[in-house]
PDB file of N, CA and C in Angstrom:
ATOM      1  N   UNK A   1      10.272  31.094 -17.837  1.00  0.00           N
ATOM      2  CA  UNK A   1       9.918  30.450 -19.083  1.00  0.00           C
ATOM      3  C   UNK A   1      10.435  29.014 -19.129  1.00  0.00           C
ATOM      4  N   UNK A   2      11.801  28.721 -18.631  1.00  0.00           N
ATOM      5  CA  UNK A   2      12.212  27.165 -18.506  1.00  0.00           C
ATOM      6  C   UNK A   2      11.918  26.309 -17.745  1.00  0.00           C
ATOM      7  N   UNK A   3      11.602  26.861 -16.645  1.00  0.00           N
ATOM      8  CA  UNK A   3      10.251  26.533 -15.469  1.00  0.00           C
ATOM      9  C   UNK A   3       9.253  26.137 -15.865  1.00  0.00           C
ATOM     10  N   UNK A   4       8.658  26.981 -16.452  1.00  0.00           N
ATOM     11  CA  UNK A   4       7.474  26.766 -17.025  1.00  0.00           C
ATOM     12  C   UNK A   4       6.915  25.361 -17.985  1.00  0.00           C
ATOM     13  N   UNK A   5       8.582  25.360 -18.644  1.00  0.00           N
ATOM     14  CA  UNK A   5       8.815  23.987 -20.051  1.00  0.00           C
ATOM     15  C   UNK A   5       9.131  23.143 -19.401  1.00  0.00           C
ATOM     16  N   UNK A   6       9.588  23.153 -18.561  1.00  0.00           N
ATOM     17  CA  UNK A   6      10.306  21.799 -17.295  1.00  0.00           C
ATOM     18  C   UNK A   6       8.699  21.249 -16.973  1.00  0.00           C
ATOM     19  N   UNK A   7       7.920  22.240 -16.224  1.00  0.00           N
ATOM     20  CA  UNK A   7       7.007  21.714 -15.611  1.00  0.00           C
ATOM     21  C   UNK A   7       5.895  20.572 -16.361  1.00  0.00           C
ATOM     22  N   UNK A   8       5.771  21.629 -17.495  1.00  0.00           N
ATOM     23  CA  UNK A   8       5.217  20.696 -19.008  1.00  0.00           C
ATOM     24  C   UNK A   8       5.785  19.303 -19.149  1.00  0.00           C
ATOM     25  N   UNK A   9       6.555  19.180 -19.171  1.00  0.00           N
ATOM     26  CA  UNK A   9       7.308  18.385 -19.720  1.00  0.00           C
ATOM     27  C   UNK A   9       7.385  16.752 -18.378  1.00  0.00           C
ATOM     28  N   UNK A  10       8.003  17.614 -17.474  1.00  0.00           N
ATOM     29  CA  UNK A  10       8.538  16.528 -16.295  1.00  0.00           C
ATOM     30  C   UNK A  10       7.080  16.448 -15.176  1.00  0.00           C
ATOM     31  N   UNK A  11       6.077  17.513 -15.386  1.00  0.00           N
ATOM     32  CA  UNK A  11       5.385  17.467 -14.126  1.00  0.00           C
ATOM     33  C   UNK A  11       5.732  18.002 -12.940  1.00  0.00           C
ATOM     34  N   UNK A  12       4.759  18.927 -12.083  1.00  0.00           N
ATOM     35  CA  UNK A  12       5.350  19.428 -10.718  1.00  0.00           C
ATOM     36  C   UNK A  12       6.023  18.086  -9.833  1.00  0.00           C
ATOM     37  N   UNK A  13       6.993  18.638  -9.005  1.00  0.00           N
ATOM     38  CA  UNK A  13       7.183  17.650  -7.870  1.00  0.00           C
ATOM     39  C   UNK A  13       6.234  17.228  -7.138  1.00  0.00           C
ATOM     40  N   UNK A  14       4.822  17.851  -7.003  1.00  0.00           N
ATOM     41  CA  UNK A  14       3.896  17.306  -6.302  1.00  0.00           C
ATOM     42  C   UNK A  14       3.065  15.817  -7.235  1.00  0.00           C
ATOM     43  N   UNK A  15       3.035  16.531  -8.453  1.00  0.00           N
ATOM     44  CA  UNK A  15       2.676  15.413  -9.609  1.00  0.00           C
ATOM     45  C   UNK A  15       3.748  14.563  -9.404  1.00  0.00           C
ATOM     46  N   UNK A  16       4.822  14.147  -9.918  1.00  0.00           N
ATOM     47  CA  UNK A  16       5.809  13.424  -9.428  1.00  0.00           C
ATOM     48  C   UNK A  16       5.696  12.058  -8.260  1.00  0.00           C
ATOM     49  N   UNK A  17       5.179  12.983  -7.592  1.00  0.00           N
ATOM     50  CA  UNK A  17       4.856  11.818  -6.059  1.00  0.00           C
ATOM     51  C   UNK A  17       4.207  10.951  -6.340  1.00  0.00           C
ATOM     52  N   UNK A  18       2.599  11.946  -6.740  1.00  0.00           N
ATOM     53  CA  UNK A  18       1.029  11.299  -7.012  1.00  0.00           C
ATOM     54  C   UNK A  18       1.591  10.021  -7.486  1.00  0.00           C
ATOM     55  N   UNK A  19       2.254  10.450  -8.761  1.00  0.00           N
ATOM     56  CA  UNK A  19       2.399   9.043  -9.971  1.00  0.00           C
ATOM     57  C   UNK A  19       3.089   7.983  -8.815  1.00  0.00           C
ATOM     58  N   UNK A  20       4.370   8.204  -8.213  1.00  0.00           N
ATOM     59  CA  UNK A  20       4.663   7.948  -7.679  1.00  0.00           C
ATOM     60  C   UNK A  20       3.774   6.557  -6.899  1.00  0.00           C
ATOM     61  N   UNK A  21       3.424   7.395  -5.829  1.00  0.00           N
ATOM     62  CA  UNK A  21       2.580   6.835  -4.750  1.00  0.00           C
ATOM     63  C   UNK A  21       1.428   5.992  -5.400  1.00  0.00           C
ATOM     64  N   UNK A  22       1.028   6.285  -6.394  1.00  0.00           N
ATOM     65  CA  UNK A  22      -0.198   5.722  -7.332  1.00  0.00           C
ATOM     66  C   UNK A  22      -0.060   4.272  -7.624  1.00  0.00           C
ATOM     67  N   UNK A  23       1.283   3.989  -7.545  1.00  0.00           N
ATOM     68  CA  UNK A  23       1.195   2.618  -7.541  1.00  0.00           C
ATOM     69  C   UNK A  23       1.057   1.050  -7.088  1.00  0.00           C
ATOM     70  N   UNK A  24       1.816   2.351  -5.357  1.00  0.00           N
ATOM     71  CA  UNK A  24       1.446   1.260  -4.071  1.00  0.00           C
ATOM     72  C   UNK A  24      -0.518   1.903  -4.020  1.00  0.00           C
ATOM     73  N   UNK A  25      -1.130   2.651  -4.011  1.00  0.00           N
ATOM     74  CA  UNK A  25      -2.621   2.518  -4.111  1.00  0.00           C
ATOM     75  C   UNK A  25      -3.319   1.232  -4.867  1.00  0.00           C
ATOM     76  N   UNK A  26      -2.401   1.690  -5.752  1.00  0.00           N
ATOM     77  CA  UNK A  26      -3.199   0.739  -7.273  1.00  0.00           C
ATOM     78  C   UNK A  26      -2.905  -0.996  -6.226  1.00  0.00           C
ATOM     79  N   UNK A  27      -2.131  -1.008  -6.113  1.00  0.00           N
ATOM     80  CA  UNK A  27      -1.632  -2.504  -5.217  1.00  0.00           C
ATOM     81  C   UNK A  27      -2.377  -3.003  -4.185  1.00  0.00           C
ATOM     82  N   UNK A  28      -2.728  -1.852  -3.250  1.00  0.00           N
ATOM     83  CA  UNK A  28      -3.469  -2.126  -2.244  1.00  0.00           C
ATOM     84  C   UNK A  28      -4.813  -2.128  -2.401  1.00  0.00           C
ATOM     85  N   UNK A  29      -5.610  -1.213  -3.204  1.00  0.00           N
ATOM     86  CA  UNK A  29      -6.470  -1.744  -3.358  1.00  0.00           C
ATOM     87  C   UNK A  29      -6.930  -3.266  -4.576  1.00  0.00           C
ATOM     88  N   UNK A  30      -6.529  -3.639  -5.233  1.00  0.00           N
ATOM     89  CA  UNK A  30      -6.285  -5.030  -5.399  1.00  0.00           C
ATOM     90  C   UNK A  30      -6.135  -5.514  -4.526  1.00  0.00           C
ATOM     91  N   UNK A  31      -5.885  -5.331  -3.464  1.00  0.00           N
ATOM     92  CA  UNK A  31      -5.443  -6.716  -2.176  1.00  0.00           C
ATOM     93  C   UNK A  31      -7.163  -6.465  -1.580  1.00  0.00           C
ATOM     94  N   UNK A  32      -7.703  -5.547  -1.954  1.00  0.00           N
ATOM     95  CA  UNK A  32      -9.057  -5.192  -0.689  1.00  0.00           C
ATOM     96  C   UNK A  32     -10.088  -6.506  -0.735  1.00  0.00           C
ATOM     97  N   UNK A  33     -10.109  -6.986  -2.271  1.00  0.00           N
ATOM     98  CA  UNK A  33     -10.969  -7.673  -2.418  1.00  0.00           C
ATOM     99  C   UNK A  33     -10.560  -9.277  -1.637  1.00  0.00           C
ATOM    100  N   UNK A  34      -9.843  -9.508  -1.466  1.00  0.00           N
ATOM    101  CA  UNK A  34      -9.292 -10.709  -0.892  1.00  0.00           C
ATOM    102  C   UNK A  34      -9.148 -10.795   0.388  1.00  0.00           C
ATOM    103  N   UNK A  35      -9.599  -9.448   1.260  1.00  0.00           N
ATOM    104  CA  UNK A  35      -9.797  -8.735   2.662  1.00  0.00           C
ATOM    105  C   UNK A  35     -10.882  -8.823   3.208  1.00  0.00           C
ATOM    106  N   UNK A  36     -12.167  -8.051   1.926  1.00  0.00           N
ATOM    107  CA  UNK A  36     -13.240  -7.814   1.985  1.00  0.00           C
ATOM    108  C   UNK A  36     -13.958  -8.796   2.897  1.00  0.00           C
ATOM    109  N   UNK A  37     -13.923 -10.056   3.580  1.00  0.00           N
ATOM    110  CA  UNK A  37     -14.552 -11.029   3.362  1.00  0.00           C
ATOM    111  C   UNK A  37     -13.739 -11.779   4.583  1.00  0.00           C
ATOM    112  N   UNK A  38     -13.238 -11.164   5.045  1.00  0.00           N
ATOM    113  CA  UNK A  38     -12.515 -11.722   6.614  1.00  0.00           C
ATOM    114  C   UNK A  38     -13.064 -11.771   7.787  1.00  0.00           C
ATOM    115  N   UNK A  39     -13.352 -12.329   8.477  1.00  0.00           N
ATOM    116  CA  UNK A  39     -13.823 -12.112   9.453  1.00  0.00           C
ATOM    117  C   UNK A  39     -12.947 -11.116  10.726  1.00  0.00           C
ATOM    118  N   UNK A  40     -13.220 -10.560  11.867  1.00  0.00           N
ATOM    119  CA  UNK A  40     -12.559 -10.078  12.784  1.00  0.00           C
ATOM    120  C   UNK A  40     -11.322 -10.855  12.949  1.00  0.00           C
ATOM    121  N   UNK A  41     -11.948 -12.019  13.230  1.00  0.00           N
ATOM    122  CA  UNK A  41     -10.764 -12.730  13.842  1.00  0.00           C
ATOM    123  C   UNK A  41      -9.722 -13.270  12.987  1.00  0.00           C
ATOM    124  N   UNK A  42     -10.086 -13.449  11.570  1.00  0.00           N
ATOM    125  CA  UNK A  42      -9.409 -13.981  10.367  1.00  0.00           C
ATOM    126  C   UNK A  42      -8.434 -12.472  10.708  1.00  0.00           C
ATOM    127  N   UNK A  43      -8.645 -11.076  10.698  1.00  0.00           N
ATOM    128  CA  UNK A  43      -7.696 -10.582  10.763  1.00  0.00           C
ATOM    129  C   UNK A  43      -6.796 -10.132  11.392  1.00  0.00           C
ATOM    130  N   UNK A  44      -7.084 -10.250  12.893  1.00  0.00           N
ATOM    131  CA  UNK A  44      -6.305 -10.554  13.425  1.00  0.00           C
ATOM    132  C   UNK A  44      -5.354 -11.575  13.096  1.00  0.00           C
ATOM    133  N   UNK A  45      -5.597 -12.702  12.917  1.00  0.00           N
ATOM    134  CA  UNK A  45      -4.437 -13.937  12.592  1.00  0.00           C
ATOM    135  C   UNK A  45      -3.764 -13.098  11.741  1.00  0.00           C
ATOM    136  N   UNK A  46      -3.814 -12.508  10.918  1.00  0.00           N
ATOM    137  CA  UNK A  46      -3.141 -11.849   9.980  1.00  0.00           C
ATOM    138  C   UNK A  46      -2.039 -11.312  10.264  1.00  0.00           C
ATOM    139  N   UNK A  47      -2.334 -10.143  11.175  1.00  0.00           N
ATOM    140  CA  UNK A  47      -1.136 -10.108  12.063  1.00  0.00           C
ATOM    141  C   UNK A  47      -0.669 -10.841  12.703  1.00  0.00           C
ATOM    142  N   UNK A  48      -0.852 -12.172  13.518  1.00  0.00           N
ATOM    143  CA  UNK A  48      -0.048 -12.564  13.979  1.00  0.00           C
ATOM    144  C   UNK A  48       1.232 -13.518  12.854  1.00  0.00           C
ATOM    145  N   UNK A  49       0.507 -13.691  11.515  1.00  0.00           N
ATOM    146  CA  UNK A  49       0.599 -14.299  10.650  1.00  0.00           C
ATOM    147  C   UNK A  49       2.156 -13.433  10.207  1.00  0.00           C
ATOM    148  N   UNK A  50       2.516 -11.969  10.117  1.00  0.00           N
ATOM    149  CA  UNK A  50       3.053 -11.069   9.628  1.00  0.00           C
ATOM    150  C   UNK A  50       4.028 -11.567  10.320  1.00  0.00           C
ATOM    151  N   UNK A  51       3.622 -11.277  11.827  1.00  0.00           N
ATOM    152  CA  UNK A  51       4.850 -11.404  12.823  1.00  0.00           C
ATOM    153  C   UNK A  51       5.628 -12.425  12.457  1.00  0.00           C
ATOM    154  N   UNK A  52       5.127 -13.727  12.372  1.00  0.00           N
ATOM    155  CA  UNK A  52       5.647 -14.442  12.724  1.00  0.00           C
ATOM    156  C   UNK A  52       6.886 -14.555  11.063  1.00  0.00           C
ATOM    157  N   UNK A  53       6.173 -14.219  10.390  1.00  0.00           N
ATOM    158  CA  UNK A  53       7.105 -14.552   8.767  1.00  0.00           C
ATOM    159  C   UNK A  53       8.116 -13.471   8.787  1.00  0.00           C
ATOM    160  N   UNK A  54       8.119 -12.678   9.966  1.00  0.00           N
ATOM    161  CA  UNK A  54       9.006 -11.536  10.024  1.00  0.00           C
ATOM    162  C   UNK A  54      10.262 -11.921  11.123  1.00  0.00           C
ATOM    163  N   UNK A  55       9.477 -12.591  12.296  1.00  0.00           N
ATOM    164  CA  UNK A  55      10.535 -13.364  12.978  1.00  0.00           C
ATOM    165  C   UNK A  55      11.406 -14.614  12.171  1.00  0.00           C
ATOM    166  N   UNK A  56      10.697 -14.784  11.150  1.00  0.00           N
ATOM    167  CA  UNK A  56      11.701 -15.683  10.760  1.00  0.00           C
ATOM    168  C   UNK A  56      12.235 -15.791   9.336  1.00  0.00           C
ATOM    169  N   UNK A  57      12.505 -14.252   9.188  1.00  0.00           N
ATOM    170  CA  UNK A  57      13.669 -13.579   8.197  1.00  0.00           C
ATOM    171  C   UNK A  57      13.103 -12.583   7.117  1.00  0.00           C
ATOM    172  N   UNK A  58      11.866 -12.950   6.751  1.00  0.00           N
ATOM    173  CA  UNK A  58      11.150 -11.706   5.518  1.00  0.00           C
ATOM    174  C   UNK A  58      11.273 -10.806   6.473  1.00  0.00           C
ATOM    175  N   UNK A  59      11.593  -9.769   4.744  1.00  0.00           N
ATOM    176  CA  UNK A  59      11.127  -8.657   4.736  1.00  0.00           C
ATOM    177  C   UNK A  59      10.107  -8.338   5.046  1.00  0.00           C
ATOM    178  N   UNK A  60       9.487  -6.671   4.976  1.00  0.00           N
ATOM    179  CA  UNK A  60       8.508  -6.238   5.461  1.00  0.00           C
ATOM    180  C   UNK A  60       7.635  -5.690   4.299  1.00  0.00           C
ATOM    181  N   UNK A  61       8.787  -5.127   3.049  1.00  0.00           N
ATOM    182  CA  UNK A  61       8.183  -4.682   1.921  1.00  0.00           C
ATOM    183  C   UNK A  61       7.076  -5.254   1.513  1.00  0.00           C
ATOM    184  N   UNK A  62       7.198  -6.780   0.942  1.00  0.00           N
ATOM    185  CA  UNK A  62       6.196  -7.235  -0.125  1.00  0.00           C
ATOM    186  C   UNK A  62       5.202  -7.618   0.912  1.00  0.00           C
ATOM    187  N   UNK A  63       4.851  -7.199   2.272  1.00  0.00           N
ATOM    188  CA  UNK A  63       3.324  -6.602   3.365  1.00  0.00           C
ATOM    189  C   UNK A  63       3.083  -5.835   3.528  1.00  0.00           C
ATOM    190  N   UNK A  64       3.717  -4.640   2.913  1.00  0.00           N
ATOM    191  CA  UNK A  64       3.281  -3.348   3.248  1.00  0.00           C
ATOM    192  C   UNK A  64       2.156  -2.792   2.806  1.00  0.00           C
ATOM    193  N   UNK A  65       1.695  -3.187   1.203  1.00  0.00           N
ATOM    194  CA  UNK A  65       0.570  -3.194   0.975  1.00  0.00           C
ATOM    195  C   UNK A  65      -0.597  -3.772   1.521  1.00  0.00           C
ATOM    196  N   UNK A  66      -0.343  -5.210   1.540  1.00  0.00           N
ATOM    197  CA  UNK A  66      -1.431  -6.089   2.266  1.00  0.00           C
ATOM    198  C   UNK A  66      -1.616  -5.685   4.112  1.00  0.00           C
ATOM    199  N   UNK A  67      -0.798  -4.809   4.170  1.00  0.00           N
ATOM    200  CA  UNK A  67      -0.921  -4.867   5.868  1.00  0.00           C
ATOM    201  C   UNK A  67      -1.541  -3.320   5.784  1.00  0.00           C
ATOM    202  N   UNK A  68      -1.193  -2.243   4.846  1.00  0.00           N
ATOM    203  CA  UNK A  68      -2.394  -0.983   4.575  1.00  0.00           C
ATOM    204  C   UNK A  68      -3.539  -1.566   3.917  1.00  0.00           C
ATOM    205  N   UNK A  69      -4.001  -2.675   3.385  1.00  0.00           N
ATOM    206  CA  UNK A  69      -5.206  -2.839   2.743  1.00  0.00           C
ATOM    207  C   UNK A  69      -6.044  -3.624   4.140  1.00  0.00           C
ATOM    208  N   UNK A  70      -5.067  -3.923   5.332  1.00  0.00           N
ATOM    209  CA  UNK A  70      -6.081  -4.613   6.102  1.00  0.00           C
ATOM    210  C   UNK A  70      -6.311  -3.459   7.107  1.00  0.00           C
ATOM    211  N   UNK A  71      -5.412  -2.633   7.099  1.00  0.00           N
ATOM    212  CA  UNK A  71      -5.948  -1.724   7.921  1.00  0.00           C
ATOM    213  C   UNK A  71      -7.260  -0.673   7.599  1.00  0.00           C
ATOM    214  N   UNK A  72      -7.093  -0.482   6.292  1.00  0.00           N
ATOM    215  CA  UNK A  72      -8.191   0.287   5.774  1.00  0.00           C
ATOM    216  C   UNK A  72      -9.368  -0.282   5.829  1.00  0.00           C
ATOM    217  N   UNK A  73      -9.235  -1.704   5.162  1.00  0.00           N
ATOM    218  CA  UNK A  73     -10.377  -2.458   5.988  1.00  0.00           C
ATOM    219  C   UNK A  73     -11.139  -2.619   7.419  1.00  0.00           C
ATOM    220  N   UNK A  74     -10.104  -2.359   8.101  1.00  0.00           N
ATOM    221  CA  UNK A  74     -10.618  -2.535   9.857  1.00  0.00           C
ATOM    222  C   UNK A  74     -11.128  -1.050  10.171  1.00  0.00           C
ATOM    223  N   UNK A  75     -10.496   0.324   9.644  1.00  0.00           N
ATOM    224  CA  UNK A  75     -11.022   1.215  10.103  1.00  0.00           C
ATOM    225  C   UNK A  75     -12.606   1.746   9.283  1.00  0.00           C
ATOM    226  N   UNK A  76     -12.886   0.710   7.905  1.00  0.00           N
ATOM    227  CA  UNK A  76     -13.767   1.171   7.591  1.00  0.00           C
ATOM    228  C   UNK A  76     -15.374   0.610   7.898  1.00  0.00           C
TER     229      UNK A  76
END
């Protein structure tokens, strides 16, 4: 029964995630449209573009989206 009111209340742990995860989605796809429209080779540079802002001290976080929105792009 408190299980039951927990779940109501807080959401399964699987719900939990969704919301979770829902937000890097929501992010990445916003980045698609600014993708959409690349050429092959434009994305490639991209990566090399990553690398290089990574060799020289960024983080990886605030690309993690833009670097899943270019991939989804390339495999689609």
């Amino acid at each position: 029964m408190i299980g039951t009111i927990l779940k109501k209340v807080f959401g399964t742990a699987n719900e939990r995630e969704l919301k979770r995860i829902q937000v890097l989605v929501d992010q990445i796809n916003a980045l698609e449209e600014g993708v959409a429209g690349l050429s092959d080779a434009d994305l490639r540079s991209k990566t090399g573009e990553f690398k290089k802002r990574v060799e020289q001290g960024e983080t990886l976080d605030p690309y993690c989206c833009r670097k899943s929105t270019l991939w989804t792009h390339i495999a689609a």
